[in-house]
Protein backbone atom coordinates (compact mmCIF):
# COMPACT_ATOMS: atom_id res chain seq x y z
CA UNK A 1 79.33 91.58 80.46
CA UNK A 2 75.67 93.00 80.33
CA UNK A 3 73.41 91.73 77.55
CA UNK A 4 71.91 94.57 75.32
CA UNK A 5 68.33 93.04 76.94
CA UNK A 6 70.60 94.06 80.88
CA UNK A 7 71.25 97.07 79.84
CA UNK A 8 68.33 98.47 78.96
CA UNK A 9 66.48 96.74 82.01
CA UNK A 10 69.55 99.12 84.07
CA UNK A 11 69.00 102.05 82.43
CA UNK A 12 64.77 102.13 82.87
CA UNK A 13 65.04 100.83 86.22
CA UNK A 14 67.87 101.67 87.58
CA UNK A 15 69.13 97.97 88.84
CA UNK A 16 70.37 94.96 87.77
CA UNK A 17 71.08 91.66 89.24
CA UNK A 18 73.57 89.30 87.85
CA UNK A 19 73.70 86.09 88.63
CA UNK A 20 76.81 83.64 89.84
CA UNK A 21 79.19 86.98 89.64
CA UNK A 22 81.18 85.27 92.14
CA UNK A 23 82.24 82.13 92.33
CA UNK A 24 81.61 79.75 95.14
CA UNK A 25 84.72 78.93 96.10
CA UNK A 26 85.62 82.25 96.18
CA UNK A 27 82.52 82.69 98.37
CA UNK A 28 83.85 80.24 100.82
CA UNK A 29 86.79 82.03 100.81
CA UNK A 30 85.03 85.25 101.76
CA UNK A 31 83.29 83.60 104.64
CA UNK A 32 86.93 82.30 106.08
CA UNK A 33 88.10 85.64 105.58
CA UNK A 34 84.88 87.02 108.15
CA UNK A 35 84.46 84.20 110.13
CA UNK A 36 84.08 85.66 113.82
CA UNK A 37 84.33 89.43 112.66
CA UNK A 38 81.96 90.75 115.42
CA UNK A 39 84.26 89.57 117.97
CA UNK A 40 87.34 89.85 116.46
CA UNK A 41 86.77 93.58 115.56
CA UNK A 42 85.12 94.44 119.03
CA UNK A 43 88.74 92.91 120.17
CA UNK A 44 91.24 93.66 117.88
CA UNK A 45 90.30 96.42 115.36
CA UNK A 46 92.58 96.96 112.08
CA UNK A 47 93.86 100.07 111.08
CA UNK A 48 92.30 101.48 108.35
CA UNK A 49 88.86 99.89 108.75
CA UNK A 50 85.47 101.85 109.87
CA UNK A 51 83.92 100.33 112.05
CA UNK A 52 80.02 101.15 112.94
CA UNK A 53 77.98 99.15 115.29
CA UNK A 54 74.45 98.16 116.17
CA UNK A 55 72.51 99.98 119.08
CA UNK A 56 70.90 98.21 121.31
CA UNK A 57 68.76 99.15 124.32
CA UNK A 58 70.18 96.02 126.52
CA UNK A 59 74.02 96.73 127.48
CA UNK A 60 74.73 93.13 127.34
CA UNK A 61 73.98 92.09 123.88
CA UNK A 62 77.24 91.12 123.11
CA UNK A 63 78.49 93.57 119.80
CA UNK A 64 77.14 93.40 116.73
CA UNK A 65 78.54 95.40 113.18
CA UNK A 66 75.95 97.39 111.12
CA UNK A 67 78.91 98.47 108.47
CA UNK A 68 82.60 97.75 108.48
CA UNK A 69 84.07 100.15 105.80
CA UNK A 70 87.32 98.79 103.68
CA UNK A 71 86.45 95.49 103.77
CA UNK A 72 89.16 94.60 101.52
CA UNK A 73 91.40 95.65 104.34
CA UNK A 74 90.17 92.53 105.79
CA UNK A 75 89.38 89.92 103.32
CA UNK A 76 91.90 89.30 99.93
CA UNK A 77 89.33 87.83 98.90
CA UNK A 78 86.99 90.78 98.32
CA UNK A 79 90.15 93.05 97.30
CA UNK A 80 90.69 90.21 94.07
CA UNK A 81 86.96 90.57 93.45
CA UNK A 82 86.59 94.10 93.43
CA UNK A 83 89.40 95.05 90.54
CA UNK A 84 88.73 91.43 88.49
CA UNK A 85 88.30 92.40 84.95
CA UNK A 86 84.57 90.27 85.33
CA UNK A 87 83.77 93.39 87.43
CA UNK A 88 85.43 96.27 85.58
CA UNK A 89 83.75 94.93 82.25
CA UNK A 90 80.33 95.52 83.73
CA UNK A 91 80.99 99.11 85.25
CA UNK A 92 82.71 99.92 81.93
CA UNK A 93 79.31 99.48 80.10
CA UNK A 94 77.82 101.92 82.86
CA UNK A 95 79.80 104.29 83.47
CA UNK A 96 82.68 104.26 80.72
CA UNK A 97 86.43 103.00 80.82
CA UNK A 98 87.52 105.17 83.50
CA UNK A 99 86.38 103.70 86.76
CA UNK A 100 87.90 104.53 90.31
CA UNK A 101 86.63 102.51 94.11
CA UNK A 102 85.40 104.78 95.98
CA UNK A 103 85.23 102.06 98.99
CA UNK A 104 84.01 98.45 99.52
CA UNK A 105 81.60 98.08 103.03
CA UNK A 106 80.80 94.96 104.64
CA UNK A 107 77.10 95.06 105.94
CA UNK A 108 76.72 91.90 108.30
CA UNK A 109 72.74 92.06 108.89
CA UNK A 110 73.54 89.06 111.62
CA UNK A 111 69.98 86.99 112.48
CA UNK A 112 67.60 88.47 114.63
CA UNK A 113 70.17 91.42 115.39
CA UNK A 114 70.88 93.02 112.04
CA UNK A 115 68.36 95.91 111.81
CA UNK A 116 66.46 97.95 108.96
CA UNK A 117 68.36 100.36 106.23
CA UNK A 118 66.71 103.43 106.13
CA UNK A 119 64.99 104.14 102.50
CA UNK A 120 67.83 106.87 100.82
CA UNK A 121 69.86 108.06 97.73
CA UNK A 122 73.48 107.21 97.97
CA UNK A 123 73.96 110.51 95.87
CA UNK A 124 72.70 112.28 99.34
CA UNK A 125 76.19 111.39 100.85
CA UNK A 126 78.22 111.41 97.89
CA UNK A 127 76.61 115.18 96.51
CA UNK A 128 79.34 117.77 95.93
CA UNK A 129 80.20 120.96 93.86
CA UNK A 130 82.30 118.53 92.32
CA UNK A 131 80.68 115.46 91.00
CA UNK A 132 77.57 114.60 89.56
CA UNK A 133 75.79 111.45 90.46
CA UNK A 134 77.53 108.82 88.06
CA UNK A 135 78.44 106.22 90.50
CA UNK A 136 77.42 102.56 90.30
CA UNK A 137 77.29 100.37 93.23
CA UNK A 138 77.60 96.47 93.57
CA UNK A 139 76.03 94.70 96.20
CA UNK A 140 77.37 90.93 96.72
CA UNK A 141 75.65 88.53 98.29
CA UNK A 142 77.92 86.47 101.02
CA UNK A 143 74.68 84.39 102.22
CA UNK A 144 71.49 83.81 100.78
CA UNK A 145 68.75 86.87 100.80
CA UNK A 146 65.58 86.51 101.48
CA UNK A 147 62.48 88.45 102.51
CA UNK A 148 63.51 86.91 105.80
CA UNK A 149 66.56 88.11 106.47
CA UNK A 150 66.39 91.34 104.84
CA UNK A 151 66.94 91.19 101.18
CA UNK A 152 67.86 94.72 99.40
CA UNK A 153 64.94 96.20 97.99
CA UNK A 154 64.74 99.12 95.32
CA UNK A 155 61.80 101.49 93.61
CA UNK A 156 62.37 100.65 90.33
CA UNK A 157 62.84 104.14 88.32
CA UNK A 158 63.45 106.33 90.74
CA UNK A 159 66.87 107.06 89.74
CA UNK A 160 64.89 109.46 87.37
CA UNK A 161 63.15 111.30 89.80
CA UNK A 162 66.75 113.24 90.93
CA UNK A 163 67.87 114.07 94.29
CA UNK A 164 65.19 113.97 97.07
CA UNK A 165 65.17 116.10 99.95
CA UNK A 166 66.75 113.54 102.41
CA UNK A 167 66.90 113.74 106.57
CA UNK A 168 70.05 113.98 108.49
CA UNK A 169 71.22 112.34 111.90
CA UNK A 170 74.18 111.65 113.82
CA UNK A 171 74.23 107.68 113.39
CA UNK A 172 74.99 105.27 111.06
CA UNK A 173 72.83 105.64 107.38
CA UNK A 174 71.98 108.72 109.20
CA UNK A 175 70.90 110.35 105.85
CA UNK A 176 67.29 109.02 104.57
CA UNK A 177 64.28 109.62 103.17
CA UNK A 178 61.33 110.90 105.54
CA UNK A 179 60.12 108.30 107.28
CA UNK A 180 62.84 106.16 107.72
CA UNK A 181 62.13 102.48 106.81
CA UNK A 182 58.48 101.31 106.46
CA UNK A 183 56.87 98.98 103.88
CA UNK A 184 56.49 100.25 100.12
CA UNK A 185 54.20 99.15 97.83
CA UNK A 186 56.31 100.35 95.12
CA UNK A 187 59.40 98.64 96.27
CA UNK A 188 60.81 95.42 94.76
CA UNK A 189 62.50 92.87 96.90
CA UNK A 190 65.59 91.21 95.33
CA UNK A 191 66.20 88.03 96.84
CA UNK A 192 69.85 86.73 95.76
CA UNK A 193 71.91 83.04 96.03
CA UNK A 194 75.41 83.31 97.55
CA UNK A 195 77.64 85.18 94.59
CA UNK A 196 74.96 87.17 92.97
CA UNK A 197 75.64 90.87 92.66
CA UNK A 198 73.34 93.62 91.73
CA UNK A 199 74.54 96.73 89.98
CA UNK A 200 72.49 99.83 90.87
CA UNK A 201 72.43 103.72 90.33
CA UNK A 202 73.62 106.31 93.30
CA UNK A 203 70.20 107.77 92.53
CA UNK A 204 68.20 104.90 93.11
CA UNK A 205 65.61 104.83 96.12
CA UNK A 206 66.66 101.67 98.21
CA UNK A 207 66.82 99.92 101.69
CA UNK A 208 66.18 96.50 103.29
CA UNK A 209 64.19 95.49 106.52
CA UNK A 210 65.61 93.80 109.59
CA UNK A 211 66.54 90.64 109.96
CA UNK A 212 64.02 89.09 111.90
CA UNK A 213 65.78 84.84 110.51
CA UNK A 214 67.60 82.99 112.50
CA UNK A 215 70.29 83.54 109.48
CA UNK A 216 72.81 86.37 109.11
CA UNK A 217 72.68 88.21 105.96
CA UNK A 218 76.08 89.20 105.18
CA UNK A 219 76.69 91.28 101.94
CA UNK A 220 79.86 93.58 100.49
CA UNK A 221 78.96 96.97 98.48
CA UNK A 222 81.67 97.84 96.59
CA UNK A 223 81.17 101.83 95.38
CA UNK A 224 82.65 102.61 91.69
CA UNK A 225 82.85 106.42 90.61
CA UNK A 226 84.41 107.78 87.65
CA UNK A 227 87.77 108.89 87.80
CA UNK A 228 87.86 112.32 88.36
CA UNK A 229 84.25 112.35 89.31
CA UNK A 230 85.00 114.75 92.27
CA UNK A 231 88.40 113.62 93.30
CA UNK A 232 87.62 112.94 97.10
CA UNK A 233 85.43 110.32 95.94
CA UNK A 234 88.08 108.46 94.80
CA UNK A 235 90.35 106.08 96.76
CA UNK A 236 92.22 104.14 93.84
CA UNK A 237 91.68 104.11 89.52
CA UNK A 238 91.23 100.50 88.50
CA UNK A 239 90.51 100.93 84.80
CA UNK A 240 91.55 103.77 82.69
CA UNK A 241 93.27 107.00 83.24
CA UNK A 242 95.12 107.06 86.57
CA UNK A 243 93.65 109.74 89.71
């Protein structure tokens, strides 16, 4: 669970990493579960999983995946993690005992190919009539990040500063701030060891820069709402009062 000391850090800046939230054998285990998945998507797609893909300017660049959506359609692995009371403890100190998925994405940033996250909200594609912007999201590190590869980077506080006025277009993250992705001063870069996880606000400002390493950077996001929070933005409870 979060110290008191976590907590607060969360709640002022809107992020938190924890370290070793997943173990490493069940990090190895992740990694057989996605070993290939480029191809083997581009081949054989599953039902049920979104699959987005990287756009490049050369048709023979063979395919690359920007976001595969219901990853735990694909790896047990990351379905075990997901629901494990380790997980469920820590959203229950953020958001209360009644916590629903709203969906787990794999983001495989592969080296040299993977390219930059625009700077956005997730509220901006969660916002309804409905809910209010009390989702958490977890970010778990596969591979090591670095500055390199494209390590997640967030402006600490901004979850205070409420919805921005975001841009729209017909892509993948096709909601962001103005501008895209460019460098911010005001940005932190959080670099994380394979099984680190780092909690953060659906108001938060965030992105990441390509990967210009000759390493991928593959991470899961697993998106927690509370239950009843807007019901289409839940797939399945997992603590607490049932959808």
């Amino acid at each position: 669970m979060l110290t008191p000391e976590e907590k607060q850090s969360y709640d002022e800046n809107g992020f938190i990493l924890k370290k070793a939230l997943a173990s490493p054998e069940d990090i190895e285990k992740i990694r057989e579960d996605i070993e290939d998945i480029h191809n083997r998507m581009a081949e054989h797609p599953v039902e049920g999983v979104g699959l987005s893909w990287e756009e490049f300017d050369d048709p023979n660049l063979p395919p690359r995946l920007k976001q595969l959506m219901n990853s735990e359609l694909i790896s047990p692995t990351l379905s075990k993690i997901l629901r494990s009371d380790t997980m469920l403890d820590i959203l229950e100190q953020m958001i209360g005992p009644d916590v629903s998925l709203y969906h787990s994405k794999l983001l495989p940033k592969d080296a040299k190919d993977g390219t930059a996250i625009p700077w956005h909200q997730d509220y901006a594609y969660w916002n309804r009539d409905d809910n209010r912007p009390l989702m958490v999201n977890c970010q778990l590190a596969i591979d090591a990040t670095t500055r390199e590869n494209g390590c997640i980077q967030f402006v600490p506080g901004s979850h205070k500063w409420g919805l921005q006025e975001h841009q729209r277009r017909q892509q993948t993250f096709g909601v962001f701030l103005p501008g895209h992705y460019q460098e911010r001063e005001d940005a932190v870069q959080v670099e994380m060891e394979p099984g680190d996880g780092v909690f953060f606000n659906a108001l938060i400002i965030h992105g990441s820069a390509a990967n210009t390493s000759d390493l991928p950077r593959r991470m899961n996001t697993f998106a927690y709402n509370v239950t009843g929070n807007g019901l289409m933005q839940c797939r399945q409870a997992l603590r607490g009062k049932p959808l």
